[in-house]
N, C-alpha and C. Protein backbone atom coordinates (compact mmCIF):
# COMPACT_ATOMS: atom_id res chain seq x y z
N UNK A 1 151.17 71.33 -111.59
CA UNK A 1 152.20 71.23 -112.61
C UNK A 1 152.37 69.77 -113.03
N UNK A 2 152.66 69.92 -114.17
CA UNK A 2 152.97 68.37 -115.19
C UNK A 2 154.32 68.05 -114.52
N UNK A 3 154.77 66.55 -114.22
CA UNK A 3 156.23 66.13 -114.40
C UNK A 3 156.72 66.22 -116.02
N UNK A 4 157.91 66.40 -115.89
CA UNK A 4 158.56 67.18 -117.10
C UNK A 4 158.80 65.36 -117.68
N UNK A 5 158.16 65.57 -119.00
CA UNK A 5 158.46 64.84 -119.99
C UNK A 5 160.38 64.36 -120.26
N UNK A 6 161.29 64.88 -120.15
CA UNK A 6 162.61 64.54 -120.29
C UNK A 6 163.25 64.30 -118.77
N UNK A 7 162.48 63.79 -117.87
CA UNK A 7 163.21 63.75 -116.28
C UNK A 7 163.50 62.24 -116.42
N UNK A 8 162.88 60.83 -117.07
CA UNK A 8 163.47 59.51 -117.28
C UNK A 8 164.48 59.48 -118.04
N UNK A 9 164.62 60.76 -119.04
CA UNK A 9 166.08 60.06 -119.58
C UNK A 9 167.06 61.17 -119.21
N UNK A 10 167.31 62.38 -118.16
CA UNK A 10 168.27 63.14 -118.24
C UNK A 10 168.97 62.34 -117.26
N UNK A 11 170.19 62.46 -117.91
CA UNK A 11 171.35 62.19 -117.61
C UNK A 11 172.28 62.97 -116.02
N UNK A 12 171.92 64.09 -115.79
CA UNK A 12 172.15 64.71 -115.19
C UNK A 12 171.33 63.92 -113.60
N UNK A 13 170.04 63.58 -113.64
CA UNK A 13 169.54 62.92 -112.66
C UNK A 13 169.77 61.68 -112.15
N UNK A 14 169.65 60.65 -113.72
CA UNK A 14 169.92 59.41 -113.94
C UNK A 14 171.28 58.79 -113.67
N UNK A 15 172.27 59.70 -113.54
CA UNK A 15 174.00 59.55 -113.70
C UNK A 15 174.90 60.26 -112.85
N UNK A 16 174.57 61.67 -112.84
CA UNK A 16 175.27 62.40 -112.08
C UNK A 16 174.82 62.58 -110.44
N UNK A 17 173.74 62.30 -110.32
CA UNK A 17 173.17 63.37 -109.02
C UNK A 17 173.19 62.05 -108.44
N UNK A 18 174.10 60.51 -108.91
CA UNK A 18 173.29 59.63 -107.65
C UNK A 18 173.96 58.93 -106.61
N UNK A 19 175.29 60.10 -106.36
CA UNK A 19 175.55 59.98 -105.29
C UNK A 19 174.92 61.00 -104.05
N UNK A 20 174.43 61.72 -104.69
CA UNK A 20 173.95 63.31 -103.83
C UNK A 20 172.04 62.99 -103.98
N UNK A 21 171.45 62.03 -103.48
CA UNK A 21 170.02 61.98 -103.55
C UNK A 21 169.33 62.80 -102.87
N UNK A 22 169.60 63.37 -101.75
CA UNK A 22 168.89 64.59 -101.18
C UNK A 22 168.55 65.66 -101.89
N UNK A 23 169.93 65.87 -102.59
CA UNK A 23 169.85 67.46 -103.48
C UNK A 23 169.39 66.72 -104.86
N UNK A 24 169.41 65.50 -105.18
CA UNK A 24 168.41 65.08 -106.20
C UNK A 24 167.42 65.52 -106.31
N UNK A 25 166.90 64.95 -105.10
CA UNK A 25 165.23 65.05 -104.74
C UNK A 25 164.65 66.34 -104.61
N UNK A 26 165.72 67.29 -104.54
CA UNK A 26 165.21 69.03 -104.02
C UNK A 26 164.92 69.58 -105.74
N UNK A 27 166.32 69.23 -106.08
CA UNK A 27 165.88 69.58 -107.81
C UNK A 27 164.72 68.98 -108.62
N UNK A 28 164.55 67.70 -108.26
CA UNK A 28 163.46 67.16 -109.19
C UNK A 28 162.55 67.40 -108.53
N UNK A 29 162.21 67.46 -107.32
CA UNK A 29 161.01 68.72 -106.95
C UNK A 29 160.20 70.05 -107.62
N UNK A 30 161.40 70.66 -107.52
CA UNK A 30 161.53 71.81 -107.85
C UNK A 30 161.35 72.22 -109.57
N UNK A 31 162.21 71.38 -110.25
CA UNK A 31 162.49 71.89 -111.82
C UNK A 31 161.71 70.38 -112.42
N UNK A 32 161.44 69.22 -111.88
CA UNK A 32 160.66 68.26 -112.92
C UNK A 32 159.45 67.80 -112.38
N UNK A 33 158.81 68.67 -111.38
CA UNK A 33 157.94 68.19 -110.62
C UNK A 33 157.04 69.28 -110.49
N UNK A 34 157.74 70.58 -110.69
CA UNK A 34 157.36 71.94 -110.59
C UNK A 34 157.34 72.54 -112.04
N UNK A 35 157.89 73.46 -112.19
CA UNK A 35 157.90 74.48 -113.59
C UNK A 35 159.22 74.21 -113.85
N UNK A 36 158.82 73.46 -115.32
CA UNK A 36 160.42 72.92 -116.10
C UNK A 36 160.68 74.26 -117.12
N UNK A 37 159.94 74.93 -116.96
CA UNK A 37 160.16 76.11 -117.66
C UNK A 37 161.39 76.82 -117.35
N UNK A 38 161.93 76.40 -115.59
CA UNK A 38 162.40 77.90 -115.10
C UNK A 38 163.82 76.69 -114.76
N UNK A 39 164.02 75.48 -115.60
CA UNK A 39 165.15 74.53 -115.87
C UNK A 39 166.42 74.76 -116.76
N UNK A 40 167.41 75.07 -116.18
CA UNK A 40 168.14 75.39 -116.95
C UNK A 40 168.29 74.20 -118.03
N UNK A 41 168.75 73.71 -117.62
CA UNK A 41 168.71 72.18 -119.01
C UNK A 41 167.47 72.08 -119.54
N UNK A 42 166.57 72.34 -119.17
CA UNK A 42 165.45 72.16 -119.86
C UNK A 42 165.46 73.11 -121.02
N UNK A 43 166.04 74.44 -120.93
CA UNK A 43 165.97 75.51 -121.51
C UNK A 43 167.04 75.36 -122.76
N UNK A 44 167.83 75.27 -122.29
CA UNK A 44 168.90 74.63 -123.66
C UNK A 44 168.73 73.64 -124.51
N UNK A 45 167.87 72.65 -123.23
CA UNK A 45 167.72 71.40 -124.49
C UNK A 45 166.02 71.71 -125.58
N UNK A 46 165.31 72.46 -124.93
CA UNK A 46 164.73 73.20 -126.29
C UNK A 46 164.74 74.08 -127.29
N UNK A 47 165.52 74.82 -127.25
CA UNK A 47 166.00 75.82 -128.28
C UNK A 47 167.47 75.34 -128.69
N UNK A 48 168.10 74.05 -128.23
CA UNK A 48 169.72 74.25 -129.05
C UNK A 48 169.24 72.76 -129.20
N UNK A 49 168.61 72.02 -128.81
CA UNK A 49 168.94 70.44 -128.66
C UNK A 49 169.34 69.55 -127.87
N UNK A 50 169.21 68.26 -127.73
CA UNK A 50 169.62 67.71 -126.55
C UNK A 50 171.47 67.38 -126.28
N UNK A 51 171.90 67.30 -127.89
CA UNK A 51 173.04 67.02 -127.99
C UNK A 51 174.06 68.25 -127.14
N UNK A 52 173.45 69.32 -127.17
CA UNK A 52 173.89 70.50 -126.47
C UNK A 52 173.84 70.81 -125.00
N UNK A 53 173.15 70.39 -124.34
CA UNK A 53 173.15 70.56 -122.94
C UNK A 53 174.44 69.86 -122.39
N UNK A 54 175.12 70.71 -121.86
CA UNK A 54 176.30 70.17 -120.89
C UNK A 54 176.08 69.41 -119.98
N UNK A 55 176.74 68.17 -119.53
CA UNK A 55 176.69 67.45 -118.68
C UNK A 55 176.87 67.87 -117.18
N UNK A 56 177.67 69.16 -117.02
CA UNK A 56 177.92 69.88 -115.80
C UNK A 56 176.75 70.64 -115.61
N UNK A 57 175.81 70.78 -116.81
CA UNK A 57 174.85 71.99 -116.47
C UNK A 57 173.67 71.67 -115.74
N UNK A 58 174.09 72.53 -114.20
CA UNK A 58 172.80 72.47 -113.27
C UNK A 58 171.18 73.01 -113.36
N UNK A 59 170.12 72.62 -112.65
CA UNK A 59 169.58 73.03 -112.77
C UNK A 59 169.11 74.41 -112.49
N UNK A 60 169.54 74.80 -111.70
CA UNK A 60 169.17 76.51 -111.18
C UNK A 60 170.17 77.11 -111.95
N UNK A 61 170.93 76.69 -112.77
CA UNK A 61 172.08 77.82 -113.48
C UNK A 61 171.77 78.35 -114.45
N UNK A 62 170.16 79.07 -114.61
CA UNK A 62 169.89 79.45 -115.84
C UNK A 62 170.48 80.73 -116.17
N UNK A 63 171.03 81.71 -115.49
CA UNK A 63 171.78 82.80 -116.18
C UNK A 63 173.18 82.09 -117.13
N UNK A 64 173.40 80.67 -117.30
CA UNK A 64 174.97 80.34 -117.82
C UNK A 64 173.58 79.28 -119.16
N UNK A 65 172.69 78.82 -119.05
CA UNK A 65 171.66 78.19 -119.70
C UNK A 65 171.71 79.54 -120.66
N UNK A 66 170.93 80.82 -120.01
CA UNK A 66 170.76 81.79 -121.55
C UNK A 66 172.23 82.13 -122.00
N UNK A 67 173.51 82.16 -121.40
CA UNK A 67 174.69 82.42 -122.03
C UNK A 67 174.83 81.78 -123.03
N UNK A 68 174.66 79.87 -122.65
CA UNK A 68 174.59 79.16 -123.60
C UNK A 68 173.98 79.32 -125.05
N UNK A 69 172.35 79.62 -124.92
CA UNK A 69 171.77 80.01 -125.82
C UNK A 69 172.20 81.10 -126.82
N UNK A 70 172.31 82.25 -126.04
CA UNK A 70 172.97 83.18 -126.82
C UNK A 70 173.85 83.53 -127.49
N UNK A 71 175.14 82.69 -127.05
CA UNK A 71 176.35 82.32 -127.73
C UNK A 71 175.99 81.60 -129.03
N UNK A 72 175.21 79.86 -128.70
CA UNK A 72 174.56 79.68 -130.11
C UNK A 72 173.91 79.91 -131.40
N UNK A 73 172.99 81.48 -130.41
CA UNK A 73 172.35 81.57 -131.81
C UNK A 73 172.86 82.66 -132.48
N UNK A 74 174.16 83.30 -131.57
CA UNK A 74 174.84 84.41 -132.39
C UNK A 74 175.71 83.54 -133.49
N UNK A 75 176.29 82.23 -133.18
CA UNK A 75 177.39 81.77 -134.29
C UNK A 75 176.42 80.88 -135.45
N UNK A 76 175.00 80.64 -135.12
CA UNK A 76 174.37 79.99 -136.24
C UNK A 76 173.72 81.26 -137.21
């Protein structure tokens, strides 16, 4: 697997996670090191944009990632 092209500038890694580096390191394993496909932020920030991904939004929370989505593309 490719490292995910958007793991130097998310915010979520870069800002939030750096008091918690263990569970950093498990996620960017996992979702930017592994299959960014199965990223919840990854998933929002390609189909809605980057301006759209929530700052709270984790990576394994992709059932609240497609909520996101779906909510969007019902009001556009």
């Amino acid at each position: 697997m490719a490292v995910c092209e958007k793991v130097k500038g998310c915010p979520f890694f870069n800002e939030k996670m750096s008091n918690m580096p263990a569970t950093a390191a498990g996620y960017k394993r996992k979702y930017c090191m592994g299959d960014n496909q199965n990223c919840a932020r990854y998933m929002v920030l390609k189909k809605l944009g980057g301006d759209k991904v929530p700052v709270d939004l984790f990576p394994n929370q992709v059932e609240k990632a497609k909520m996101l989505i779906k909510e969007q593309t019902i009001v556009q």
